[in-house]
N, C-alpha and C. Protein backbone atom coordinates (compact mmCIF):
# COMPACT_ATOMS: atom_id res chain seq x y z
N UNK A 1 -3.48 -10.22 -19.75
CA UNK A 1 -2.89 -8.96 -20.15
C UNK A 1 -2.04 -8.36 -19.05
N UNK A 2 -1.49 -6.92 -19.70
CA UNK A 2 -0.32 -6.59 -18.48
C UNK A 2 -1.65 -5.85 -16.86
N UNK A 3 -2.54 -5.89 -16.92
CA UNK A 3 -3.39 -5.57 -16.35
C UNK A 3 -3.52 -6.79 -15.63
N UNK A 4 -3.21 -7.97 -15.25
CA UNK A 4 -3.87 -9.34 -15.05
C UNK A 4 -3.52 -8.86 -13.15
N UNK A 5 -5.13 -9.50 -12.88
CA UNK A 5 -5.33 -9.59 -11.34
C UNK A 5 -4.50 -11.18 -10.81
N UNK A 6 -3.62 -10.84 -9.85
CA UNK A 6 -3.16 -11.81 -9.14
C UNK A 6 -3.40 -11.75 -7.45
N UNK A 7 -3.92 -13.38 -7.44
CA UNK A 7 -4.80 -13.45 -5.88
C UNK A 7 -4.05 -14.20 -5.09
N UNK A 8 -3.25 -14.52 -4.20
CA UNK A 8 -1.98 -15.94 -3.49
C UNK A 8 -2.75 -15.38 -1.86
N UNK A 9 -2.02 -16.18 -1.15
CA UNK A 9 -1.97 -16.25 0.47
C UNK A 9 -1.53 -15.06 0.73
N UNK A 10 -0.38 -14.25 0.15
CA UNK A 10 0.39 -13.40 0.08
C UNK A 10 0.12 -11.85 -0.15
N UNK A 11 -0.59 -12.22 -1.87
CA UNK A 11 -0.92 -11.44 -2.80
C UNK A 11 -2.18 -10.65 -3.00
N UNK A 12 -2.55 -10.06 -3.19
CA UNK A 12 -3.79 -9.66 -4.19
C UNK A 12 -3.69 -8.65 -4.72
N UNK A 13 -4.38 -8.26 -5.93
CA UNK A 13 -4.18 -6.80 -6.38
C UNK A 13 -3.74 -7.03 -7.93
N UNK A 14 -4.01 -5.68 -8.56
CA UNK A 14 -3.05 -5.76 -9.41
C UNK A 14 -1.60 -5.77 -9.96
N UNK A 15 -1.10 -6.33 -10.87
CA UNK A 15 0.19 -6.37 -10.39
C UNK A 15 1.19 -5.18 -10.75
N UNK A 16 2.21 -5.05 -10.62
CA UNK A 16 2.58 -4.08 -10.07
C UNK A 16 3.64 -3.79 -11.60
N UNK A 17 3.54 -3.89 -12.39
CA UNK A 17 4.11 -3.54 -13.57
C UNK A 17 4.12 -2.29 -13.66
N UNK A 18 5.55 -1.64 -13.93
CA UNK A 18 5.62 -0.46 -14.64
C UNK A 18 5.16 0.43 -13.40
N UNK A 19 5.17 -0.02 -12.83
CA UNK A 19 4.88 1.26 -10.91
C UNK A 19 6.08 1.85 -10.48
N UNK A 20 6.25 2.96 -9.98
CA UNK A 20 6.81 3.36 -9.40
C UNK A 20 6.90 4.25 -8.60
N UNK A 21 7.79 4.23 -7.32
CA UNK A 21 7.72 5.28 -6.31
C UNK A 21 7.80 6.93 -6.79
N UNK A 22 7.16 7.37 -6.19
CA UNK A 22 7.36 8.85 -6.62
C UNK A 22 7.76 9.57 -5.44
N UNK A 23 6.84 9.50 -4.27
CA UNK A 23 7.46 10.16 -3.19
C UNK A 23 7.56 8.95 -1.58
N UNK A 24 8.28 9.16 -1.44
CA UNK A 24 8.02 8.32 -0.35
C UNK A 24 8.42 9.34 1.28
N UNK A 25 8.29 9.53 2.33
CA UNK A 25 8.93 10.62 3.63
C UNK A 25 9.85 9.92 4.30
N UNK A 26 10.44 8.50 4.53
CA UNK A 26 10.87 7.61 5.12
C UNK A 26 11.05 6.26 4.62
N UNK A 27 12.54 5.86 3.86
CA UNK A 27 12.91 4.22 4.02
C UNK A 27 13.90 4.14 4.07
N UNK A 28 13.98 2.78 5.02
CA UNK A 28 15.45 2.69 5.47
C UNK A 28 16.19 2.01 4.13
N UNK A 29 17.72 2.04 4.23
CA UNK A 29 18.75 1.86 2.81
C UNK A 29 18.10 0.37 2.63
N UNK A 30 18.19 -0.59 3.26
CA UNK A 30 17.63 -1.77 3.20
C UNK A 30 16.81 -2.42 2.57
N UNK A 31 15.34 -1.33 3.20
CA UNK A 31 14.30 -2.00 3.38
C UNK A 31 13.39 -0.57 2.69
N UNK A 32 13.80 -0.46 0.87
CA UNK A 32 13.48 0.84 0.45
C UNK A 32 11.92 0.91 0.37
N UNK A 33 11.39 1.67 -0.28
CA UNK A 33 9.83 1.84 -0.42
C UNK A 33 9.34 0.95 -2.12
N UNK A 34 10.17 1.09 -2.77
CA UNK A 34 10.20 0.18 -4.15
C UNK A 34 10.00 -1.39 -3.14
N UNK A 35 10.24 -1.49 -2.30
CA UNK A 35 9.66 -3.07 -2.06
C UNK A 35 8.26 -3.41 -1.70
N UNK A 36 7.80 -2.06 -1.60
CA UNK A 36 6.15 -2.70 -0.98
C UNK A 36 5.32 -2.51 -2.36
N UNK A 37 5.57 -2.62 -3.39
CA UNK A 37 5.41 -2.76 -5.15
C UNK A 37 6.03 -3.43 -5.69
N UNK A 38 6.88 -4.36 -5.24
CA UNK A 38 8.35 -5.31 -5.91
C UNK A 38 7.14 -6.95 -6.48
N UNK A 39 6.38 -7.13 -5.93
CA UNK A 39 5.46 -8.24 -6.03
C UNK A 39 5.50 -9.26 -5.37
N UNK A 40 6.97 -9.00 -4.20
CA UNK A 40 7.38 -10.05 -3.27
C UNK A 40 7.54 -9.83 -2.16
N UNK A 41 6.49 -10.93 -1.14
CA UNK A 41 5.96 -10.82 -0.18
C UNK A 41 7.08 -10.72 1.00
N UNK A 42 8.28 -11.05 0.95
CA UNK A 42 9.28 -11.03 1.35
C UNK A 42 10.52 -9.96 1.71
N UNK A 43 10.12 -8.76 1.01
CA UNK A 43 10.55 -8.05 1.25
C UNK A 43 9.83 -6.94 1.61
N UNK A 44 10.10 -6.03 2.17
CA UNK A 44 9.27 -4.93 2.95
C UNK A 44 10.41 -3.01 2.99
N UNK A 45 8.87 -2.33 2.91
CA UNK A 45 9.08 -0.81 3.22
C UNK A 45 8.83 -0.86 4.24
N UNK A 46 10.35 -0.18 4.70
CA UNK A 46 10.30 0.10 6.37
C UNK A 46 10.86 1.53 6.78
N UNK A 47 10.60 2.67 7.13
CA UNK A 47 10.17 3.94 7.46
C UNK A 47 11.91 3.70 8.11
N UNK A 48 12.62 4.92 8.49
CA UNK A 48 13.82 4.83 8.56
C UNK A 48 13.79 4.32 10.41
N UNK A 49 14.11 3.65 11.00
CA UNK A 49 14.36 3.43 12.44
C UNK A 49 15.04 4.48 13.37
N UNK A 50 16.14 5.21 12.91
CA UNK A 50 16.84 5.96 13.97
C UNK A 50 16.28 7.45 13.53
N UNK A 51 15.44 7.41 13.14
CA UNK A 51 14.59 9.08 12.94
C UNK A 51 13.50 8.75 12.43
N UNK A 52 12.66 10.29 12.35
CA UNK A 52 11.65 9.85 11.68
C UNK A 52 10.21 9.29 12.78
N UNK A 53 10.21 9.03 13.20
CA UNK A 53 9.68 8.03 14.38
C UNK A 53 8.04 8.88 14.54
N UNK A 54 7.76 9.62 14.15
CA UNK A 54 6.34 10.15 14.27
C UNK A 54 5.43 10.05 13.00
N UNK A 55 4.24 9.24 13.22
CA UNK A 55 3.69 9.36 12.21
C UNK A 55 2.79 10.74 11.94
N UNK A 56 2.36 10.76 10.50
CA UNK A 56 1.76 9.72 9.57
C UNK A 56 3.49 10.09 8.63
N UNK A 57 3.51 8.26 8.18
CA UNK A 57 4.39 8.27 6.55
C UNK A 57 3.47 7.66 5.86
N UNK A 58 4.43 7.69 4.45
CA UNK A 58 3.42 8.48 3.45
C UNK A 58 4.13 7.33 2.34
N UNK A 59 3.38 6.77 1.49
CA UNK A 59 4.12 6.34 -0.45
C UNK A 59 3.16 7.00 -0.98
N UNK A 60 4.02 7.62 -2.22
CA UNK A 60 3.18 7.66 -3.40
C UNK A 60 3.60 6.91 -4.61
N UNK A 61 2.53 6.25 -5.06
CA UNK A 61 2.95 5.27 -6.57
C UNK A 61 2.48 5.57 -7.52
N UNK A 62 3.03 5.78 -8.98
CA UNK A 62 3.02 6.04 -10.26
C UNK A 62 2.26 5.10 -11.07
N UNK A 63 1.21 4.62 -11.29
CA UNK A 63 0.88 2.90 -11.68
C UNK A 63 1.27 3.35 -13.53
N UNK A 64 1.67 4.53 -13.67
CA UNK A 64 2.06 4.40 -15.22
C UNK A 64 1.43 5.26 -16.54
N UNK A 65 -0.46 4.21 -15.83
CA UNK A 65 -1.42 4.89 -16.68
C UNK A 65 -2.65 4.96 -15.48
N UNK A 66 -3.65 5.50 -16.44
CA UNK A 66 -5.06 5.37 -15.54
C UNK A 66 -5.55 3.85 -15.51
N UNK A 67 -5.91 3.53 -14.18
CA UNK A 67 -6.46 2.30 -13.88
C UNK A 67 -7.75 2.62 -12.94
N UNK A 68 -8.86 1.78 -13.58
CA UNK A 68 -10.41 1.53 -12.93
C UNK A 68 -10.13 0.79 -11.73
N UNK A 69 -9.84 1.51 -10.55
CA UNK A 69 -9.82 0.86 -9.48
C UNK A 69 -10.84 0.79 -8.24
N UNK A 70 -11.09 0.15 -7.63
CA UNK A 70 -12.24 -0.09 -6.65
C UNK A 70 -11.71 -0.30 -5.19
N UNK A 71 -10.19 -0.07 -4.80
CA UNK A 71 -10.55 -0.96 -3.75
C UNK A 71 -8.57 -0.73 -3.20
N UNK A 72 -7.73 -1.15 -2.48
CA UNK A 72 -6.36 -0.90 -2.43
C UNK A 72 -6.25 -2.54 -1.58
N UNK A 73 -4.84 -3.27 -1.21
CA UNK A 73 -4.66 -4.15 -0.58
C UNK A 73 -3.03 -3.74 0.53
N UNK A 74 -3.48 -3.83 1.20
CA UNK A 74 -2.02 -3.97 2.24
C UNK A 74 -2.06 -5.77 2.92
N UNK A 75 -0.45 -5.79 2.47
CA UNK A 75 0.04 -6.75 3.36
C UNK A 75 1.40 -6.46 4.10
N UNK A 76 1.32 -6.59 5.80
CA UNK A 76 2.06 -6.54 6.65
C UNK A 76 3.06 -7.16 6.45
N UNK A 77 4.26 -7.05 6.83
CA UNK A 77 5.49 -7.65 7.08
C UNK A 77 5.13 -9.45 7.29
N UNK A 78 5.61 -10.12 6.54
CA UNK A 78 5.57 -11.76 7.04
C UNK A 78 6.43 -12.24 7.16
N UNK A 79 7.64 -11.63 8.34
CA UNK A 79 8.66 -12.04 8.91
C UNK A 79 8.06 -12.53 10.75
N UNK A 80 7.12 -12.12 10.50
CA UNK A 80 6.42 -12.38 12.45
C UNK A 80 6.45 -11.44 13.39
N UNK A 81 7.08 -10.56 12.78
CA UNK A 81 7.58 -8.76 13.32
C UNK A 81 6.15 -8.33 13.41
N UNK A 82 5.80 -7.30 14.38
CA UNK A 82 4.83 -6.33 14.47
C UNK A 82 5.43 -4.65 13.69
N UNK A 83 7.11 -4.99 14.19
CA UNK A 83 6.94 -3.41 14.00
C UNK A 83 6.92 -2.81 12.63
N UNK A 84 6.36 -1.63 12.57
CA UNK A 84 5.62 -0.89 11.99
C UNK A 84 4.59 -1.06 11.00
N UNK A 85 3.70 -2.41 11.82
CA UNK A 85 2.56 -2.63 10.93
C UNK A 85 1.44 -1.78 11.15
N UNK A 86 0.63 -1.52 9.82
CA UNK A 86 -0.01 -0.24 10.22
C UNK A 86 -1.94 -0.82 10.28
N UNK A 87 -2.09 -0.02 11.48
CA UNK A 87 -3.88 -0.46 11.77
C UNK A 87 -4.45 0.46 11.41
N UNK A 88 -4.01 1.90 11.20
CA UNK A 88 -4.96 3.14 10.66
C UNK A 88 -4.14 3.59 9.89
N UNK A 89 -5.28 4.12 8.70
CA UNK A 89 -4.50 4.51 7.26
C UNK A 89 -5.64 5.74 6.80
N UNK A 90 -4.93 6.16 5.58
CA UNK A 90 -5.36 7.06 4.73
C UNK A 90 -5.36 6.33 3.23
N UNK A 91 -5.98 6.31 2.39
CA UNK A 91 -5.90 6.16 1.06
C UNK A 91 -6.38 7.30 0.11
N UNK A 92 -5.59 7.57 -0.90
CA UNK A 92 -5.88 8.61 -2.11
C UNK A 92 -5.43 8.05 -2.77
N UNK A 93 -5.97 8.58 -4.10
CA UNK A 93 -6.64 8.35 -5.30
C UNK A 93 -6.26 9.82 -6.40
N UNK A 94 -5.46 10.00 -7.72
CA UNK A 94 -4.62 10.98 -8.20
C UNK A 94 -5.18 10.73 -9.70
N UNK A 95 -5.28 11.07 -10.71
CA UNK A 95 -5.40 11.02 -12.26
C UNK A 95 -4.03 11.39 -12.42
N UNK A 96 -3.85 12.55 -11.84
CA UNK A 96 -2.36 13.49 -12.47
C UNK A 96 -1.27 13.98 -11.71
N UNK A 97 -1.63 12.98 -10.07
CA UNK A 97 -0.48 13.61 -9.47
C UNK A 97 -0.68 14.84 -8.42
N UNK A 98 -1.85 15.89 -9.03
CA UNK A 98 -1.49 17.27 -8.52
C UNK A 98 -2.99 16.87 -7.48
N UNK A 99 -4.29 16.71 -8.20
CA UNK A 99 -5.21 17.01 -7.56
C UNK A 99 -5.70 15.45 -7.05
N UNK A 100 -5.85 15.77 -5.40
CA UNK A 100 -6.43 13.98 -4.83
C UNK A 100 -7.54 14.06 -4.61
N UNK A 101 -8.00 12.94 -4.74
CA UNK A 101 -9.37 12.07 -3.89
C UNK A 101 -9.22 11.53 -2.89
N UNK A 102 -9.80 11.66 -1.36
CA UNK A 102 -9.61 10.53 -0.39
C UNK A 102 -10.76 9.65 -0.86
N UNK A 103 -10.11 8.47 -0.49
CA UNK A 103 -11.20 7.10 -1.27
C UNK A 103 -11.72 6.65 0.42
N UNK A 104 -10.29 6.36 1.47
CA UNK A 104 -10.58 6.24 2.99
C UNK A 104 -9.91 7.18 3.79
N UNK A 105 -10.90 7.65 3.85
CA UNK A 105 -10.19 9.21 5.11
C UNK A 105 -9.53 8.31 6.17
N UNK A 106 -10.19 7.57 6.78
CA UNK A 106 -9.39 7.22 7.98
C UNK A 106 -10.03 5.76 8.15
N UNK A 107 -9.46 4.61 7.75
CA UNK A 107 -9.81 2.91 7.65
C UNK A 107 -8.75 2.62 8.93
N UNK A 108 -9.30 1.14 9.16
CA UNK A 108 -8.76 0.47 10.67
C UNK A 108 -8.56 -1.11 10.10
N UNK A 109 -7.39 -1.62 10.05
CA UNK A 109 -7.13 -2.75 9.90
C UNK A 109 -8.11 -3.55 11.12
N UNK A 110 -8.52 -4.37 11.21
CA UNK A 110 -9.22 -4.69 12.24
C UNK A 110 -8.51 -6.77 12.94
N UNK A 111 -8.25 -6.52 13.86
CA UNK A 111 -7.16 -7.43 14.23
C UNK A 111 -6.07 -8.05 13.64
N UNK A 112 -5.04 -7.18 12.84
CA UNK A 112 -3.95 -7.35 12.14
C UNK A 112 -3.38 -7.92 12.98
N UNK A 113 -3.04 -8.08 14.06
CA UNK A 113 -2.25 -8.00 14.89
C UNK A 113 -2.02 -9.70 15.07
N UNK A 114 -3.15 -10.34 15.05
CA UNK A 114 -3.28 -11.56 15.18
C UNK A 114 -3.38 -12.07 14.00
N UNK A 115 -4.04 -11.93 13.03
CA UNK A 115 -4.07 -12.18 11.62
C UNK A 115 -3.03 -10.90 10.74
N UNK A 116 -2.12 -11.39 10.87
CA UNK A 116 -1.31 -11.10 9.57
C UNK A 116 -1.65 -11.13 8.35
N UNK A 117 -2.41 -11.52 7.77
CA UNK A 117 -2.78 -11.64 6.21
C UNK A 117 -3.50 -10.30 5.48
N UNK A 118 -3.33 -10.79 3.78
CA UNK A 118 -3.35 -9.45 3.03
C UNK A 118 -4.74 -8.89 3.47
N UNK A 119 -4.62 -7.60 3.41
CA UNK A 119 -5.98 -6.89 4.04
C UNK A 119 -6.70 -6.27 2.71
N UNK A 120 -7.46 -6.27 2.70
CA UNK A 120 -8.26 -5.97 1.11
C UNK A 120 -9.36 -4.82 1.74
N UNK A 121 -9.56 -3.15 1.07
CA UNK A 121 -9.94 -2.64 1.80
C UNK A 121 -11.08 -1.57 0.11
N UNK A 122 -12.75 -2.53 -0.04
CA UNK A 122 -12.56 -2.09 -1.10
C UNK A 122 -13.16 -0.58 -0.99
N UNK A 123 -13.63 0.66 -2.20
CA UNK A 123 -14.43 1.71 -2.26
C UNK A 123 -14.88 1.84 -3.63
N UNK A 124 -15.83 2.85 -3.88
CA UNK A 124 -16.20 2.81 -4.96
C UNK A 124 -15.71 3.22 -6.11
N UNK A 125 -15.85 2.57 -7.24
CA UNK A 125 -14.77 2.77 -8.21
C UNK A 125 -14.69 4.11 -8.80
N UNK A 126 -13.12 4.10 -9.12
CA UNK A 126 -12.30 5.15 -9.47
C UNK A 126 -11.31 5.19 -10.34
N UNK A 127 -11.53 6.08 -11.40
CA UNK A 127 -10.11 6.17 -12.35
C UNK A 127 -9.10 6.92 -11.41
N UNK A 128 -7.91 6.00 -11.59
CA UNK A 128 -6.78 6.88 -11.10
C UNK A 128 -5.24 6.47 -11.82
N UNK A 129 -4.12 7.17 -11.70
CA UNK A 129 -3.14 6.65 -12.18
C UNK A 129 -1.98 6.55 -11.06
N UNK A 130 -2.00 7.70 -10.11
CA UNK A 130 -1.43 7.68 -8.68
C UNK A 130 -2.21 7.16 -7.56
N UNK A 131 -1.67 6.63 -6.50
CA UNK A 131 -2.12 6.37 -5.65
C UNK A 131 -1.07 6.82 -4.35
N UNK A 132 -1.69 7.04 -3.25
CA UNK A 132 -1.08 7.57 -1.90
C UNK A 132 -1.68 6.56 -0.31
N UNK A 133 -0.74 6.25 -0.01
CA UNK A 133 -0.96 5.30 1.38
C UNK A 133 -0.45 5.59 2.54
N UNK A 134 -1.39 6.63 3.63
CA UNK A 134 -0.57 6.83 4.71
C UNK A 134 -1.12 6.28 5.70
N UNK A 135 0.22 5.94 6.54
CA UNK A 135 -0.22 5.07 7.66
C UNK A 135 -0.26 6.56 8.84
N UNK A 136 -1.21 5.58 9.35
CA UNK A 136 -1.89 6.78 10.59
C UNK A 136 -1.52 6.32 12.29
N UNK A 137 -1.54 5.17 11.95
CA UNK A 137 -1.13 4.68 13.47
C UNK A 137 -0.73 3.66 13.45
N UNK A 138 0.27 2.52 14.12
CA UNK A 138 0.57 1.10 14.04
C UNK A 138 0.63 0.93 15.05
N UNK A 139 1.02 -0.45 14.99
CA UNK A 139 0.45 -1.72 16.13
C UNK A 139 1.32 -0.87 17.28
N UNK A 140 2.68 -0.89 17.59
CA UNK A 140 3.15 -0.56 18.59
C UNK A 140 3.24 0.61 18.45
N UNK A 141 4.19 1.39 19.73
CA UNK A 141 4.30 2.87 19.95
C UNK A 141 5.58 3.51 19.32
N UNK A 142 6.42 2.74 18.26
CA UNK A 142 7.70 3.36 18.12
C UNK A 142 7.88 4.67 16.87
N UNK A 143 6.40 4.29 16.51
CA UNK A 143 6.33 5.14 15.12
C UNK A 143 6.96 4.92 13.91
N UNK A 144 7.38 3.52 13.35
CA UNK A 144 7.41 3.33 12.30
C UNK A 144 6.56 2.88 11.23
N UNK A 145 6.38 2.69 10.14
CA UNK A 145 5.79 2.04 9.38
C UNK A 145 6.66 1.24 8.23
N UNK A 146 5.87 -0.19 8.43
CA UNK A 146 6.33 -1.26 7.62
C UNK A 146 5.20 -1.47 6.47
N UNK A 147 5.46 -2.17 5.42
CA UNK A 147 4.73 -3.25 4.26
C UNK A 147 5.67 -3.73 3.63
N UNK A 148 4.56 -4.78 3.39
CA UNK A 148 5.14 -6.16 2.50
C UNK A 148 5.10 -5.37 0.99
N UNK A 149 3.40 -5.58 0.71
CA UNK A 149 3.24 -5.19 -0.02
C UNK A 149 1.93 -4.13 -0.06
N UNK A 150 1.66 -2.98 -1.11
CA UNK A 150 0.41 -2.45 -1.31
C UNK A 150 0.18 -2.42 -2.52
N UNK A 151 -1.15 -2.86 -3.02
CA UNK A 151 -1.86 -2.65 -4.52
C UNK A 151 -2.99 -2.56 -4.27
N UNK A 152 -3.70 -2.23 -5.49
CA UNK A 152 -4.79 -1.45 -5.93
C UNK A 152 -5.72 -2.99 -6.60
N UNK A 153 -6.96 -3.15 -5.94
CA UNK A 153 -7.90 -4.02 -6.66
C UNK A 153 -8.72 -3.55 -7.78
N UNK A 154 -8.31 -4.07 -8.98
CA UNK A 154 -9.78 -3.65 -10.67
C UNK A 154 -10.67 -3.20 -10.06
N UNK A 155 -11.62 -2.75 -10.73
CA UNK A 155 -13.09 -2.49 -10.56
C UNK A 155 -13.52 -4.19 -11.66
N UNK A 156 -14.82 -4.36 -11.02
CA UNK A 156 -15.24 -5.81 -11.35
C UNK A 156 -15.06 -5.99 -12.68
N UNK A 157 -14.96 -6.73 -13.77
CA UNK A 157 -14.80 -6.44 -15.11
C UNK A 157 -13.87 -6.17 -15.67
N UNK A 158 -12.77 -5.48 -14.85
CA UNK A 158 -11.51 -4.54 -15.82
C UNK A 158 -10.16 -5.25 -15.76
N UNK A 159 -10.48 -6.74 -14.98
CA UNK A 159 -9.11 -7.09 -15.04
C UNK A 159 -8.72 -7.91 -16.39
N UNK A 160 -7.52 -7.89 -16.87
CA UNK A 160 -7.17 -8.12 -18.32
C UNK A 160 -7.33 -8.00 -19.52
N UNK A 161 -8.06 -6.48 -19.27
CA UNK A 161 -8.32 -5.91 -20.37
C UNK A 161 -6.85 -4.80 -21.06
C-alpha cells in the first residue's frame, strides 16, 4: 500500500509520498529542503552556507494524513562530506500543525562521524501527521546543517495498511 515500509543501505522509513515541506529556516537554491523527503539518497538539504551559520535549523513535513509512528530515521550526506551532519537533534511530533509533542528533546547520533549510515532513532508510538527535525549541533563548527534523507518509522503492525 501507499503506506509501504522501505528498508536499503540508504533507506529506511516510510516512504515519502505525498510529503511536503512546510517550513523549513535555511536551504541553499541547490540543495533545497524537499530533498531530504525526495526518497533519494543522493541528494541532500543543506542549510544556506553564506548566512545563517548558527544553529538550531529546523524542517517541518506535512506527511498528508495521520500516521502511527514509532520512531524517525536520519541519513547524513553520502557524498563523504561531514559538513553539516547533524549529532544532536530535536524531534516533534504534530496531528495539526499548531500543537507539538517532543518525542526526543535532545538525541545524540552516536559516532556518525565514522559510520555514516541511516540512523534509526525509535520512541513510543504516536499518531501524527506533521513532523519537525531540528538539528542541535553538527559534526564540525561552521553551523550548518545537512541530510540525505529524514523519515518517520510505522509503529509495528501499521505498515501497508
Amino acid at each position: 500500500g501507499r503506506l509501504g515500509m522501505v528498508t536499503s543501505k540508504y533507506f529506511a522509513g516510510l516512504v515519502p509520498i505525498g510529503w511536503r515541506v512546510v517550513s523549513v529556516d535555511s536551504e541553499e537554491v541547490n540543495n533545497p529542503a524537499s530533498s531530504a523527503i525526495d526518497g533519494n539518497p543522493t541528494t541532500i538539504w543543506q542549510s544556506r552556507l553564506d548566512a545563517d551559520k548558527s544553529l538550531p535549523h529546523q524542517i517541518t513535513v506535512d506527511m498528508g494524513s495521520v500516521q502511527r509512528i514509532a520512531g524517525f530515521t536520519y541519513l547524513p550526506r553520502q557524498d563523504g562530506g561531514h559538513d553539516g551532519v547533524v549529532e544532536n537533534y530535536r524531534f516533534e511530533t504534530s496531528v495539526d500543525g499548531h500543537d507539538w509533542i517532543t518525542d526526543v528533546d535532545s538525541g545524540r547520533f552516536g559516532n556518525i562521524e565514522n559510520n555514516p549510515e541511516p540512523q534509526e532513532v525509535p520512541f513510543a508510538p504516536i499518531g501524527a501527521r506533521f513532523f519537525r527535525f531540528t538539528a542541535l549541533k553538527e559534526l564540525g563548527t561552521n553551523g550548518w546543517t545537512s541530510a540525505a534523507e529524514i523519515s518517520v518509522l510505522p509503529e509495528e503492525g501499521e505498515a501497508g495498511r
